[in-house]
N, C-alpha and C. Protein backbone atom coordinates (compact mmCIF):
# COMPACT_ATOMS: atom_id res chain seq x y z
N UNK A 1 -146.89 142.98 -21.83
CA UNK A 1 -147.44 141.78 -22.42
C UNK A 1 -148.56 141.23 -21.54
N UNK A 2 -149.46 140.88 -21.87
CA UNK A 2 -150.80 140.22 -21.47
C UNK A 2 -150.33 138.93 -21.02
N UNK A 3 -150.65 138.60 -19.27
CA UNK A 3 -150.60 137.40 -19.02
C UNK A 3 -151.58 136.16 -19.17
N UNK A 4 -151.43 135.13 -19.19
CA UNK A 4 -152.27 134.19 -19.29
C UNK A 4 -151.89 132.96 -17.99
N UNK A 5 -153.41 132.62 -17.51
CA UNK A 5 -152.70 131.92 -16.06
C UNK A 5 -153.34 130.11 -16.51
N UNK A 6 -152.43 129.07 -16.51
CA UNK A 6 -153.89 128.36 -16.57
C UNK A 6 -153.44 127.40 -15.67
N UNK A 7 -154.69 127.28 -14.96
CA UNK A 7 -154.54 126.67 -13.18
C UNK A 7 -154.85 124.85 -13.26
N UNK A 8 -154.30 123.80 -12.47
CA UNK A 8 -154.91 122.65 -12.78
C UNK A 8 -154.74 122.26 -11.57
N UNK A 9 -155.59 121.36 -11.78
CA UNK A 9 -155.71 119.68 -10.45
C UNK A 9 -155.63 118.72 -11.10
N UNK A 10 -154.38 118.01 -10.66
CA UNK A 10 -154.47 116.42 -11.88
C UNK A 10 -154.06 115.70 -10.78
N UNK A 11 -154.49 114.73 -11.03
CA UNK A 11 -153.97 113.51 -10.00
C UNK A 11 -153.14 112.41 -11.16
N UNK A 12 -153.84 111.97 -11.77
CA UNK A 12 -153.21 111.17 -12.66
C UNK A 12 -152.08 111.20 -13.64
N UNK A 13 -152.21 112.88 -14.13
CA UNK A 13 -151.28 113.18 -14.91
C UNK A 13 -151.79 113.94 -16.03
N UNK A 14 -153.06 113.33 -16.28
CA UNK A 14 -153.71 113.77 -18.05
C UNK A 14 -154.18 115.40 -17.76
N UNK A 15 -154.08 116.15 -16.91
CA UNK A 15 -154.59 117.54 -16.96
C UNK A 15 -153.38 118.22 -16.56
N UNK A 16 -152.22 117.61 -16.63
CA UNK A 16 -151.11 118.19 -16.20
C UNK A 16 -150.70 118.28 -18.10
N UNK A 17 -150.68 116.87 -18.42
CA UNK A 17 -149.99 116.76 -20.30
C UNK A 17 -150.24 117.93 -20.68
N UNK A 18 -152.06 118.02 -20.47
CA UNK A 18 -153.12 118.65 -21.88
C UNK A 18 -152.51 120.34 -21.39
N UNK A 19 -152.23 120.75 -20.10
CA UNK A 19 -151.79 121.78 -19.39
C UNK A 19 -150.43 122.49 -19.79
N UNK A 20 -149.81 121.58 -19.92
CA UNK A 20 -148.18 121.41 -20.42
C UNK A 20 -148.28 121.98 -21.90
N UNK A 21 -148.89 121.27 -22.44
CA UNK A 21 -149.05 121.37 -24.27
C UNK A 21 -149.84 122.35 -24.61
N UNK A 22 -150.49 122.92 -23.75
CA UNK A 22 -151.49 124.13 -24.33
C UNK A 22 -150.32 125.34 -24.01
N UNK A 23 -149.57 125.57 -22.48
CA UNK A 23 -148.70 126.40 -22.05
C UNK A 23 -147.57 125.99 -23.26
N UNK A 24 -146.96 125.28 -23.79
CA UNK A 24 -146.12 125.43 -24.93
C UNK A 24 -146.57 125.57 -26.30
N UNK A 25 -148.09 125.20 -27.03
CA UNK A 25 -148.18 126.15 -27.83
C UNK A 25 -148.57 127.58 -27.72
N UNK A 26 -149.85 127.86 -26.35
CA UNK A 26 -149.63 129.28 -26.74
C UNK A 26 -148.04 130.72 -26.66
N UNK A 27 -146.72 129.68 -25.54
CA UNK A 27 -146.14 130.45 -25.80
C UNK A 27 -145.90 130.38 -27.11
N UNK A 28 -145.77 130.28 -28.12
CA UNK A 28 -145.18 129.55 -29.32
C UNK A 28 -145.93 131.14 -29.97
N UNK A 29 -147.11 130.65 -29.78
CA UNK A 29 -147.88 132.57 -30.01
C UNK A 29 -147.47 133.59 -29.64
N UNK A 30 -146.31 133.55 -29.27
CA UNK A 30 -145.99 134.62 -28.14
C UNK A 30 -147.04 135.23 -26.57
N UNK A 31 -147.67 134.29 -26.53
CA UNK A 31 -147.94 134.51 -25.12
C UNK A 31 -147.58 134.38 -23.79
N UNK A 32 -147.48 135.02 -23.09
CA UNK A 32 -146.70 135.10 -21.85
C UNK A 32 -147.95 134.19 -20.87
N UNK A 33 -147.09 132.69 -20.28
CA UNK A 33 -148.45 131.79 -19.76
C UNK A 33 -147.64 131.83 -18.32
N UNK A 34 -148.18 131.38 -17.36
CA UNK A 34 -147.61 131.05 -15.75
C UNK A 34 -148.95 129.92 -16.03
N UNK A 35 -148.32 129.04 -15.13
CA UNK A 35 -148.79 127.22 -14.92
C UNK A 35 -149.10 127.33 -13.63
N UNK A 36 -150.13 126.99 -13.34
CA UNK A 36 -150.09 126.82 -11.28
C UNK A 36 -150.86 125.62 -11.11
N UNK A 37 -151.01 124.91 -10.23
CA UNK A 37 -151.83 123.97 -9.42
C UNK A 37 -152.71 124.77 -8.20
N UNK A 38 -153.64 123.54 -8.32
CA UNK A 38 -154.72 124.47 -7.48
C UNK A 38 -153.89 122.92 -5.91
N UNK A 39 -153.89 123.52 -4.76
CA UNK A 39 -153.78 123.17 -3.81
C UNK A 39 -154.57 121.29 -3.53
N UNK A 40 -153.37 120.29 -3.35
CA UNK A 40 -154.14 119.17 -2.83
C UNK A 40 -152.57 118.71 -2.46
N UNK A 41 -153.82 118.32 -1.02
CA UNK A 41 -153.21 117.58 0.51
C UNK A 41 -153.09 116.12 0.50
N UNK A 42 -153.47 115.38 -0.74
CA UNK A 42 -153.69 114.27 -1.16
C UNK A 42 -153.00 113.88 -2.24
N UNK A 43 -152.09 114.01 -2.91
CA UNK A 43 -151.74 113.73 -4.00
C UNK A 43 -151.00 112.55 -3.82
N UNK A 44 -149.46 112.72 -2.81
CA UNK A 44 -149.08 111.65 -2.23
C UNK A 44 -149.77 109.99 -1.93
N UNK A 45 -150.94 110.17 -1.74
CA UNK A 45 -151.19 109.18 -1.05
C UNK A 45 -152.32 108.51 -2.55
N UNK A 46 -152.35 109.28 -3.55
CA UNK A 46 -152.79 108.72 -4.84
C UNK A 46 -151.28 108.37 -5.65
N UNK A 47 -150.33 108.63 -5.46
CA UNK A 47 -149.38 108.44 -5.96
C UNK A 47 -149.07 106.89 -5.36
N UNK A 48 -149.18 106.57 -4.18
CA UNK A 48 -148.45 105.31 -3.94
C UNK A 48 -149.42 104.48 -4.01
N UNK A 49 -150.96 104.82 -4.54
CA UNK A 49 -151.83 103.83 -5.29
C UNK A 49 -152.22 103.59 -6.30
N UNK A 50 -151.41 104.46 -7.22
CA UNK A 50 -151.70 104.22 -8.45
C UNK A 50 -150.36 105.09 -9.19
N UNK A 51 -150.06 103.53 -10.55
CA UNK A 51 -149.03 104.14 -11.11
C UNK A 51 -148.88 105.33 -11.91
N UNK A 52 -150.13 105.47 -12.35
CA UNK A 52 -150.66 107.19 -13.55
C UNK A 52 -150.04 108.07 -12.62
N UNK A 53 -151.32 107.68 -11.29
CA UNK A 53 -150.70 108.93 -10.56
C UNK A 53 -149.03 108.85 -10.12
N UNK A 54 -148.55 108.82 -9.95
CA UNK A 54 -146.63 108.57 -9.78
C UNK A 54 -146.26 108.85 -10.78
N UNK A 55 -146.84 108.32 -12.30
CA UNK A 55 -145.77 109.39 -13.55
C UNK A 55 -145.48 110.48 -13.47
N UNK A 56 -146.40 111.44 -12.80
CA UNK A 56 -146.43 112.84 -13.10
C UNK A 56 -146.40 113.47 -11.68
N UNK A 57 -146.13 112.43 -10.71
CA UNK A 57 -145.76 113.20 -9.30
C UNK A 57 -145.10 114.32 -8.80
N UNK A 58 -143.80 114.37 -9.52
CA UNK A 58 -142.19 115.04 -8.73
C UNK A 58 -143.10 116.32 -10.09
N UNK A 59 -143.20 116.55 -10.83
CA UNK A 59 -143.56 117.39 -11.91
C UNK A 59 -144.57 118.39 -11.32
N UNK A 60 -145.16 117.90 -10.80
CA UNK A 60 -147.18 118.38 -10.35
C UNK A 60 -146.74 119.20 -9.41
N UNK A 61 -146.48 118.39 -7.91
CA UNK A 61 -145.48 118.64 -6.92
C UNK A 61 -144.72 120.06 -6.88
N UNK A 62 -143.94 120.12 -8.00
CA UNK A 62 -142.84 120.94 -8.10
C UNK A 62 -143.45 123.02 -8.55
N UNK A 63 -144.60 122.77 -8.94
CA UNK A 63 -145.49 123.52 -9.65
C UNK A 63 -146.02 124.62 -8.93
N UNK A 64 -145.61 125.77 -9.12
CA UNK A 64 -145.95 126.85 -8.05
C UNK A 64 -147.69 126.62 -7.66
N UNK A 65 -148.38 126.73 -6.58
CA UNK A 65 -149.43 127.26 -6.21
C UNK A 65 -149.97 128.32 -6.73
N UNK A 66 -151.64 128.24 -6.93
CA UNK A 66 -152.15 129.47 -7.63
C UNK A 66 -152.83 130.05 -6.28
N UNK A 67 -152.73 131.48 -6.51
CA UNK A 67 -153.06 132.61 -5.50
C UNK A 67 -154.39 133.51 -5.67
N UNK A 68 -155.16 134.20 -4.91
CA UNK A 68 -155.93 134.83 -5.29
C UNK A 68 -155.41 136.38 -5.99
N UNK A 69 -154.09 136.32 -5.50
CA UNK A 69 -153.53 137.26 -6.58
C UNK A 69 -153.23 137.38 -7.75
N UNK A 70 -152.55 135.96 -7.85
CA UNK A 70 -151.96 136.00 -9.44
C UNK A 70 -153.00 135.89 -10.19
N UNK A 71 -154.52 135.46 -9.78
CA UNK A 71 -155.38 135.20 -10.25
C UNK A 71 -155.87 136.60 -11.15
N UNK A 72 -155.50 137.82 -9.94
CA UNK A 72 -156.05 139.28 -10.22
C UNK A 72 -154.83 140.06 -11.27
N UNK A 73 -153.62 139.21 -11.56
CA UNK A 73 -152.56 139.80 -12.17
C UNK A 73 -152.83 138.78 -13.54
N UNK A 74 -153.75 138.18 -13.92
CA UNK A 74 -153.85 137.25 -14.86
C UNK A 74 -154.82 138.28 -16.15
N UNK A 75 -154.71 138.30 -17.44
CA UNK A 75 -155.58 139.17 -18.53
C UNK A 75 -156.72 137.75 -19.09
N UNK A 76 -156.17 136.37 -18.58
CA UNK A 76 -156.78 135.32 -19.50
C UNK A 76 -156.27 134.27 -18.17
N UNK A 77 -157.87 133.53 -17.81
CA UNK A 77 -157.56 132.51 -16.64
C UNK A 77 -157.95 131.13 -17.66
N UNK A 78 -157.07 129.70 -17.48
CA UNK A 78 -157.64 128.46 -17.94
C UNK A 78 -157.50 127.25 -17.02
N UNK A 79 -158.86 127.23 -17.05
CA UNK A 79 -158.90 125.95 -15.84
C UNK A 79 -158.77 124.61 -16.50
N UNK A 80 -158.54 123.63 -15.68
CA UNK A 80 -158.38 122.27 -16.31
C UNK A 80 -158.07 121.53 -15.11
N UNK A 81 -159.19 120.48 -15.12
CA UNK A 81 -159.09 119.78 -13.53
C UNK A 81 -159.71 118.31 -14.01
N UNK A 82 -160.13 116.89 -13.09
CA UNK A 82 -160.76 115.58 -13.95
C UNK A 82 -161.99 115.84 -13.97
N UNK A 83 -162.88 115.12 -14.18
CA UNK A 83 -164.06 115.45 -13.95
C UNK A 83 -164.24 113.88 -13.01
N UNK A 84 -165.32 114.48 -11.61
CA UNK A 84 -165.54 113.47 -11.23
C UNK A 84 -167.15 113.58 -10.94
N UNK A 85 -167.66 112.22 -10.99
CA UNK A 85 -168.92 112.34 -10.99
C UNK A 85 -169.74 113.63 -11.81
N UNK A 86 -169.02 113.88 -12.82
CA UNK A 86 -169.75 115.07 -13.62
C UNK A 86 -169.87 116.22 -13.32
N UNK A 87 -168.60 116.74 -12.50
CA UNK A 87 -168.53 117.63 -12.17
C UNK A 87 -167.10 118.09 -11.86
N UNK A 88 -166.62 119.31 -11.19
CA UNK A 88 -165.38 119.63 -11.06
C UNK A 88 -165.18 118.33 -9.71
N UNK A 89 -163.01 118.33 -10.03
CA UNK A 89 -162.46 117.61 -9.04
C UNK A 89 -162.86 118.52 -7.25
N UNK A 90 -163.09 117.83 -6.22
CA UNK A 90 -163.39 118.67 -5.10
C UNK A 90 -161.96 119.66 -4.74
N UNK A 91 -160.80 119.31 -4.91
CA UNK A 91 -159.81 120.42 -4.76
C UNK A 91 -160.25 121.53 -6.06
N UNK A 92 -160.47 121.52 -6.96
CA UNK A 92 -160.56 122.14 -8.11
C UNK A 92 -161.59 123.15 -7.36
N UNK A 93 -163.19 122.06 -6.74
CA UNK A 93 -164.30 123.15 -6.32
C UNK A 93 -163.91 123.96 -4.97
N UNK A 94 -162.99 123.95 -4.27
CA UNK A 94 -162.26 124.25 -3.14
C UNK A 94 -161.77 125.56 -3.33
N UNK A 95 -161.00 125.53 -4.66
CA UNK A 95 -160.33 126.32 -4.89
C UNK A 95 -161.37 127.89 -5.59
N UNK A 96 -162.06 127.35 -6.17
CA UNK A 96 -163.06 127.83 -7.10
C UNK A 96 -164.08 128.75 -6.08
N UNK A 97 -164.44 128.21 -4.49
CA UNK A 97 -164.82 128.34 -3.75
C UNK A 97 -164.42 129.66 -2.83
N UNK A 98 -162.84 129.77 -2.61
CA UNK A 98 -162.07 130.39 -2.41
C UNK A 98 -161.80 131.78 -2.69
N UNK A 99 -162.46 131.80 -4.07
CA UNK A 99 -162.38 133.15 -4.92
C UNK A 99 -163.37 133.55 -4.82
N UNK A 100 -164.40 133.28 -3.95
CA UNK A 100 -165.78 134.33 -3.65
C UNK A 100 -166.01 135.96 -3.68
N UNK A 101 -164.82 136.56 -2.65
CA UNK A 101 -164.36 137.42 -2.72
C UNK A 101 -164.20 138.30 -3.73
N UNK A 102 -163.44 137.65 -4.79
CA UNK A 102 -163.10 138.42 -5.77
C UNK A 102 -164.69 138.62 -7.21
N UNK A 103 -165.20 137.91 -6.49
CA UNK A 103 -166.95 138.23 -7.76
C UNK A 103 -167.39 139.75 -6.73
N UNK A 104 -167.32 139.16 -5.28
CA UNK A 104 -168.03 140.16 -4.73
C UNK A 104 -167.55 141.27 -5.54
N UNK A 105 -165.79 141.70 -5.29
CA UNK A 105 -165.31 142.65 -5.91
C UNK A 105 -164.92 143.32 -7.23
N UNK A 106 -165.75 142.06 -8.05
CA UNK A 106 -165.73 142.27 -9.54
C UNK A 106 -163.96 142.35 -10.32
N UNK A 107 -163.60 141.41 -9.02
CA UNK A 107 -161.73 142.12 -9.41
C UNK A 107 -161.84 140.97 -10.91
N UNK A 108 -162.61 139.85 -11.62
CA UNK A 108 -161.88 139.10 -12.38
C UNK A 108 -162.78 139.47 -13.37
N UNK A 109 -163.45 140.63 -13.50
CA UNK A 109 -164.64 140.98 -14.79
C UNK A 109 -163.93 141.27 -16.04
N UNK A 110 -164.27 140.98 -17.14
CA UNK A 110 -163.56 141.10 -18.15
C UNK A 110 -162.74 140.40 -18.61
N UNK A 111 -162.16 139.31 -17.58
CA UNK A 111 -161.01 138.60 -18.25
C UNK A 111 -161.52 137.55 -18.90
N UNK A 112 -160.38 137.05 -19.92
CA UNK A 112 -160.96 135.75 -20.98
C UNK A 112 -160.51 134.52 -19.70
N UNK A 113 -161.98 133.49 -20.03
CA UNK A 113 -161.66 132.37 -19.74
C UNK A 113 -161.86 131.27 -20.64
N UNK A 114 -161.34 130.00 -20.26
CA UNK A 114 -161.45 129.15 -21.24
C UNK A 114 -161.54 127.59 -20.42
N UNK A 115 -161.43 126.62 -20.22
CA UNK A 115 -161.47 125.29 -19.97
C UNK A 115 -161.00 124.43 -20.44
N UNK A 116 -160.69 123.42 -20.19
CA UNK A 116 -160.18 121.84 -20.10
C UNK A 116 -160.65 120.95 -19.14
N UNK A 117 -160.53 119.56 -19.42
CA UNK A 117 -160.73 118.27 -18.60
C UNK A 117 -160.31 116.70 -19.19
N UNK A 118 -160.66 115.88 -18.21
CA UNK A 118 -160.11 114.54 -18.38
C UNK A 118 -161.24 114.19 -17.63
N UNK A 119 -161.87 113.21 -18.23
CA UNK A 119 -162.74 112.02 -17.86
C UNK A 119 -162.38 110.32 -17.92
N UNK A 120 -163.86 109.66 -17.42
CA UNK A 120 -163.42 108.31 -17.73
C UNK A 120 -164.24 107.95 -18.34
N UNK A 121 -165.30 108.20 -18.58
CA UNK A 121 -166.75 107.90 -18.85
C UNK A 121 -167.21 108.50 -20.45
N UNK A 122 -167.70 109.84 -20.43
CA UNK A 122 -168.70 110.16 -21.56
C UNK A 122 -167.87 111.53 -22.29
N UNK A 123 -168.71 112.25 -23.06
CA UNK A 123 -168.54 113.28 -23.26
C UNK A 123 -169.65 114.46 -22.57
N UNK A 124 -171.07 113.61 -21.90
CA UNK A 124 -171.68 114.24 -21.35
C UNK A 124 -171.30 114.29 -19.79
N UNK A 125 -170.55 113.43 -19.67
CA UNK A 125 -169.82 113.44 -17.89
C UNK A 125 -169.03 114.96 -18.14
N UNK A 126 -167.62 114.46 -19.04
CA UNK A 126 -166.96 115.60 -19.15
C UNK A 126 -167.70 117.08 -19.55
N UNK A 127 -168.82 117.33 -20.56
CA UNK A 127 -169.18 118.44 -20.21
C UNK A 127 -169.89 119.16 -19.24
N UNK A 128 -170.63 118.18 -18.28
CA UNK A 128 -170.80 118.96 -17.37
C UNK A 128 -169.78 119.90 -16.09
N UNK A 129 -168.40 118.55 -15.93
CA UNK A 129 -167.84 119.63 -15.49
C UNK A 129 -167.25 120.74 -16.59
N UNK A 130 -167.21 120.98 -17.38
CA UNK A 130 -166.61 121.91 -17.86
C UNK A 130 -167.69 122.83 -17.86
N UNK A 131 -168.90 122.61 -17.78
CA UNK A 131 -169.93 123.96 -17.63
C UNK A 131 -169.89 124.63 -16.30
N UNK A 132 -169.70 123.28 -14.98
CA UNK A 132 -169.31 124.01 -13.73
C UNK A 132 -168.17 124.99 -13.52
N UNK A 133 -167.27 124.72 -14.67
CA UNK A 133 -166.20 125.80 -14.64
C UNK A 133 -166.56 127.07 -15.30
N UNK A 134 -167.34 126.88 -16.05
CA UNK A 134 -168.18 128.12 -16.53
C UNK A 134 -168.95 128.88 -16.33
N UNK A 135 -169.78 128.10 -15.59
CA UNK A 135 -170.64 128.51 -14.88
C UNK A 135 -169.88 129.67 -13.57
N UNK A 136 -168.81 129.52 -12.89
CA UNK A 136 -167.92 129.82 -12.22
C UNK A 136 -167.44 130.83 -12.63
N UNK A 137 -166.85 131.44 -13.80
CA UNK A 137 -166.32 132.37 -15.03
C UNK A 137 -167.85 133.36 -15.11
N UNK A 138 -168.72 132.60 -15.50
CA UNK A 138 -170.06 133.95 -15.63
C UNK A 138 -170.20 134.36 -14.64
N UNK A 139 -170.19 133.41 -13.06
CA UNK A 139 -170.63 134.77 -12.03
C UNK A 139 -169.55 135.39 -11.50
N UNK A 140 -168.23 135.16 -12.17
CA UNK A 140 -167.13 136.34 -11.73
C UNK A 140 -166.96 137.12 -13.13
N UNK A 141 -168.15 137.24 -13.84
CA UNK A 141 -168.35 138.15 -15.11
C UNK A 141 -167.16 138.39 -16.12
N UNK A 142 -166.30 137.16 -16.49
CA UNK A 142 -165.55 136.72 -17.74
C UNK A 142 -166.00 136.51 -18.63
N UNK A 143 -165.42 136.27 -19.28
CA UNK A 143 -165.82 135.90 -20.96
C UNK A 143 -165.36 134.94 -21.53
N UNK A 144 -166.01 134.30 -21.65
CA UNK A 144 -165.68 132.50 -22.56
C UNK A 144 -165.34 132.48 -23.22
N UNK A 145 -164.07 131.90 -23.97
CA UNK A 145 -163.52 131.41 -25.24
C UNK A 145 -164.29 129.98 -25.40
N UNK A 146 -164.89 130.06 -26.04
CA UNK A 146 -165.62 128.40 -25.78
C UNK A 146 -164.22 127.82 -26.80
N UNK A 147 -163.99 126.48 -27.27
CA UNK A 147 -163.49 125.58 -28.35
C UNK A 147 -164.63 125.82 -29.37
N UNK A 148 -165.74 125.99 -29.55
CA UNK A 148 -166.16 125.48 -30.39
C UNK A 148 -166.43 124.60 -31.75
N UNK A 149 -167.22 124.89 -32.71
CA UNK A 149 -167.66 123.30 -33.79
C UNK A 149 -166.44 123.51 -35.03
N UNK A 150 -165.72 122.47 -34.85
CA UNK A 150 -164.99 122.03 -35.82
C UNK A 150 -165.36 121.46 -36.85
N UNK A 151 -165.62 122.31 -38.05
CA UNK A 151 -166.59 121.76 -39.11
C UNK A 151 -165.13 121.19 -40.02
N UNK A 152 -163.84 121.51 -39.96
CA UNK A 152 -162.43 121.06 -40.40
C UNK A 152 -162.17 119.42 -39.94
N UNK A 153 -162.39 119.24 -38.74
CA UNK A 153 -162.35 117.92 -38.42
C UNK A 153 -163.52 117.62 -37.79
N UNK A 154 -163.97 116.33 -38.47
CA UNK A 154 -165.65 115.55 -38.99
C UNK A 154 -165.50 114.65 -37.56
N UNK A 155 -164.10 114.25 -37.02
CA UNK A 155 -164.18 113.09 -35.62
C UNK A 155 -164.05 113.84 -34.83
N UNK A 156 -164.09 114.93 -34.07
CA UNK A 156 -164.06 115.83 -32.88
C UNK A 156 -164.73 115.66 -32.32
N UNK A 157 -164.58 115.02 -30.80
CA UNK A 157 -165.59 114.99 -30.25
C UNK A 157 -166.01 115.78 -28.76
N UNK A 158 -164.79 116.79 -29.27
CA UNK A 158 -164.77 117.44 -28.13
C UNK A 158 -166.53 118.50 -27.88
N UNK A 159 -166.63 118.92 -26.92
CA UNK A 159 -167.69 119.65 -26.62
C UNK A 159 -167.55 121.15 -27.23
N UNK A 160 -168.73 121.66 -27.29
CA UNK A 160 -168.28 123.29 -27.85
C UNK A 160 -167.42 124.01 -26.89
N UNK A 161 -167.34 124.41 -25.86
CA UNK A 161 -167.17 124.60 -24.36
C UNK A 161 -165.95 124.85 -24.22
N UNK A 162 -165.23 123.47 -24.25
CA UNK A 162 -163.99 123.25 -23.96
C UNK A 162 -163.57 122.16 -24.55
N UNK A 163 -161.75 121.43 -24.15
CA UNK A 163 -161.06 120.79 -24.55
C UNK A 163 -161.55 119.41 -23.47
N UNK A 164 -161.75 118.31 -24.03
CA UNK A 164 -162.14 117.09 -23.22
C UNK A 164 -161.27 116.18 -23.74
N UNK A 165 -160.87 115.01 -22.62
CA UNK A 165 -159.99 114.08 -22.92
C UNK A 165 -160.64 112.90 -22.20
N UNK A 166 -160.72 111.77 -22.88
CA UNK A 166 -161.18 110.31 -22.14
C UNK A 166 -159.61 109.45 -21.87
N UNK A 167 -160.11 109.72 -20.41
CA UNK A 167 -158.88 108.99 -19.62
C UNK A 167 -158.94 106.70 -19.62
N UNK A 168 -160.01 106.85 -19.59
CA UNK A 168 -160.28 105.28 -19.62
C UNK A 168 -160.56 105.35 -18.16
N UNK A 169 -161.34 103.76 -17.85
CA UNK A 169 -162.10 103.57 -16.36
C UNK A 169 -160.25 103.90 -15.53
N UNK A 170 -159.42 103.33 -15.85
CA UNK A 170 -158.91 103.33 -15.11
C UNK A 170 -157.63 104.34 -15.14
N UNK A 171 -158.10 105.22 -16.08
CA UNK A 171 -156.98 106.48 -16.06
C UNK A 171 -155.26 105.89 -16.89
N UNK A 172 -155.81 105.45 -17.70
CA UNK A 172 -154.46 104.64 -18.41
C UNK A 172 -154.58 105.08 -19.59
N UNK A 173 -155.76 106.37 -20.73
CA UNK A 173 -155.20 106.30 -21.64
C UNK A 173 -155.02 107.93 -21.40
N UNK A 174 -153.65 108.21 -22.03
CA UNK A 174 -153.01 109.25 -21.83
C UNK A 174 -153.58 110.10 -23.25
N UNK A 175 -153.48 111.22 -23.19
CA UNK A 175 -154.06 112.57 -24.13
C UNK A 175 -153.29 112.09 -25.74
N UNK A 176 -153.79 111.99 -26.53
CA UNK A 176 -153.53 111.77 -27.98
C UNK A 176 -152.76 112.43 -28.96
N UNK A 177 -152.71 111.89 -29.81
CA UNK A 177 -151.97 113.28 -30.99
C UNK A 177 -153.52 113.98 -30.99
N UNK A 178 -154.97 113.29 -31.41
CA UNK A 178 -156.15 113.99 -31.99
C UNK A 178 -155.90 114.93 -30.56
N UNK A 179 -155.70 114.83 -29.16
CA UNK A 179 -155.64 115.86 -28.47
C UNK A 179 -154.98 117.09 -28.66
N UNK A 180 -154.02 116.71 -28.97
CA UNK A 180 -152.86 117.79 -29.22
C UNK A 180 -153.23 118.32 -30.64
N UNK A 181 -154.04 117.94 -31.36
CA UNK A 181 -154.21 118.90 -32.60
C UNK A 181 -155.58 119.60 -32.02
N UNK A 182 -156.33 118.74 -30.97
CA UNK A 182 -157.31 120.37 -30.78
C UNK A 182 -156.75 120.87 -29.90
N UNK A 183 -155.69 120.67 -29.16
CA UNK A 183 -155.40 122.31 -28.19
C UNK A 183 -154.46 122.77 -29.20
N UNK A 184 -153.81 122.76 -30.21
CA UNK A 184 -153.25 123.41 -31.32
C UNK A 184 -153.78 124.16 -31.65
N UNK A 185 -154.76 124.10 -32.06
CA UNK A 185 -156.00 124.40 -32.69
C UNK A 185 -156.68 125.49 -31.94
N UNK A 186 -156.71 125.29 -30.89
CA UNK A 186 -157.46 125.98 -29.75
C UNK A 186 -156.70 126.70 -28.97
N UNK A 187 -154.95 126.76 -29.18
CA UNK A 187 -154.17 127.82 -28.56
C UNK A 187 -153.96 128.53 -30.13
N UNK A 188 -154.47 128.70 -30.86
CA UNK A 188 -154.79 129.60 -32.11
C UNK A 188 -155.83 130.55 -31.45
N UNK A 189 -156.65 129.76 -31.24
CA UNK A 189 -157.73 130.56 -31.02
C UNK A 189 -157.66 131.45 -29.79
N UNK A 190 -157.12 131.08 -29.17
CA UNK A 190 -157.37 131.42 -27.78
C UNK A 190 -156.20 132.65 -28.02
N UNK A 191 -154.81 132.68 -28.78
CA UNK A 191 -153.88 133.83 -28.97
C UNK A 191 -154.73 134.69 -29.49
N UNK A 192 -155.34 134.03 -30.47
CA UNK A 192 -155.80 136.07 -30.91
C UNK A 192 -156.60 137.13 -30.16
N UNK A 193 -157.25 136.05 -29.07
CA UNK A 193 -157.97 136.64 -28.13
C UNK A 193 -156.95 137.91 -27.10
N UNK A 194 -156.02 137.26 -27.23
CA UNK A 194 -155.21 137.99 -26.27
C UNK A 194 -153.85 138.66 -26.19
N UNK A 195 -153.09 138.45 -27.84
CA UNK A 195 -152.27 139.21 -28.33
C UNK A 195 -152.21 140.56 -28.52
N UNK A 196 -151.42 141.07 -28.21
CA UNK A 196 -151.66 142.73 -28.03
C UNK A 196 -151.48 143.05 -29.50
């Protein structure tokens, strides 16, 4: 069976939900998913300043670490991190950073990638990081599942790209039902890519 890896950085919680709900519909496809967190030395100390961050603490926490291996044992990688300042979270670019190696060695060519995020701001904040994650995917020579145009639903305002979520300035509004019907939607898409 074809694995699927999809890696996150959440502090608040909302890239852990959208993370959670995409890993339970595509198993639902029968896809075989592993969940990891990308490495932060900081989480703790956003937890005892903010209550978002503390919902989803002991959960996040508990969440195996992603490896540059499992990365190479993965058929389909999905990132999903906040966007800050319009771009990836800095643990997210850390991590992203990390895997240099493996472009040199062409070990992640071919595999499907795909994206997610949480913002506070725009839809042009949030897509830029989601292009930095893409951008990231083309020079380790993957292949994009973009989300693309939902001509079915007329209020989507997600980006072609990927799955975007508006957190609010202060990270208080949590991922939606309209969320959960586009990663529905978009772990459709994303199974056929990778069902044997």
């Amino acid at each position: 069976m074809k694995r699927c890896s999809i890696i996150i950085h959440s502090v608040n919680g909302n890239c852990y939900i959208m993370g959670s709900y995409l890993k339970e519909k595509l198993e639902e496809r029968n896809v075989e998913v592993r969940f990891y967190k990308v490495e932060d030395n900081d989480l703790h100390i956003w937890a005892n300043k903010s209550e978002t961050a503390n919902d989803f603490y002991e959960e996040i926490l508990a969440m195996p670490t992603v490896s540059l291996e499992k990365l190479k044992k993965s058929d389909m990688i999905i990132l999903g991190c906040p966007t800050v300042f319009g771009n990836v979270s800095a643990e997210m670019k850390t991590f992203l950073d990390s895997t240099w190696e493996l472009g040199e060695q062409r070990s992640l060519e071919y595999k499907l990638f795909s994206c997610f995020t949480s913002c506070k701001h725009s839809i042009c904040e949030g897509a830029h990081a989601l292009d930095s994650m893409i951008y990231w995917a083309q020079n380790m020579s993957m292949i994009h599942i973009p989300f693309g145009i939902r001509n079915d639903n007329p209020d989507c305002t997600n980006p072609v790209s990927g799955i975007l979520h508006f957190e609010g300035k202060d990270s208080l509004v949590r991922p939606s039902t309209e969320n959960g019907n586009d990663i529905e939607y978009f772990a459709d898409a994303l199974a056929s890519f990778i069902q044997e």
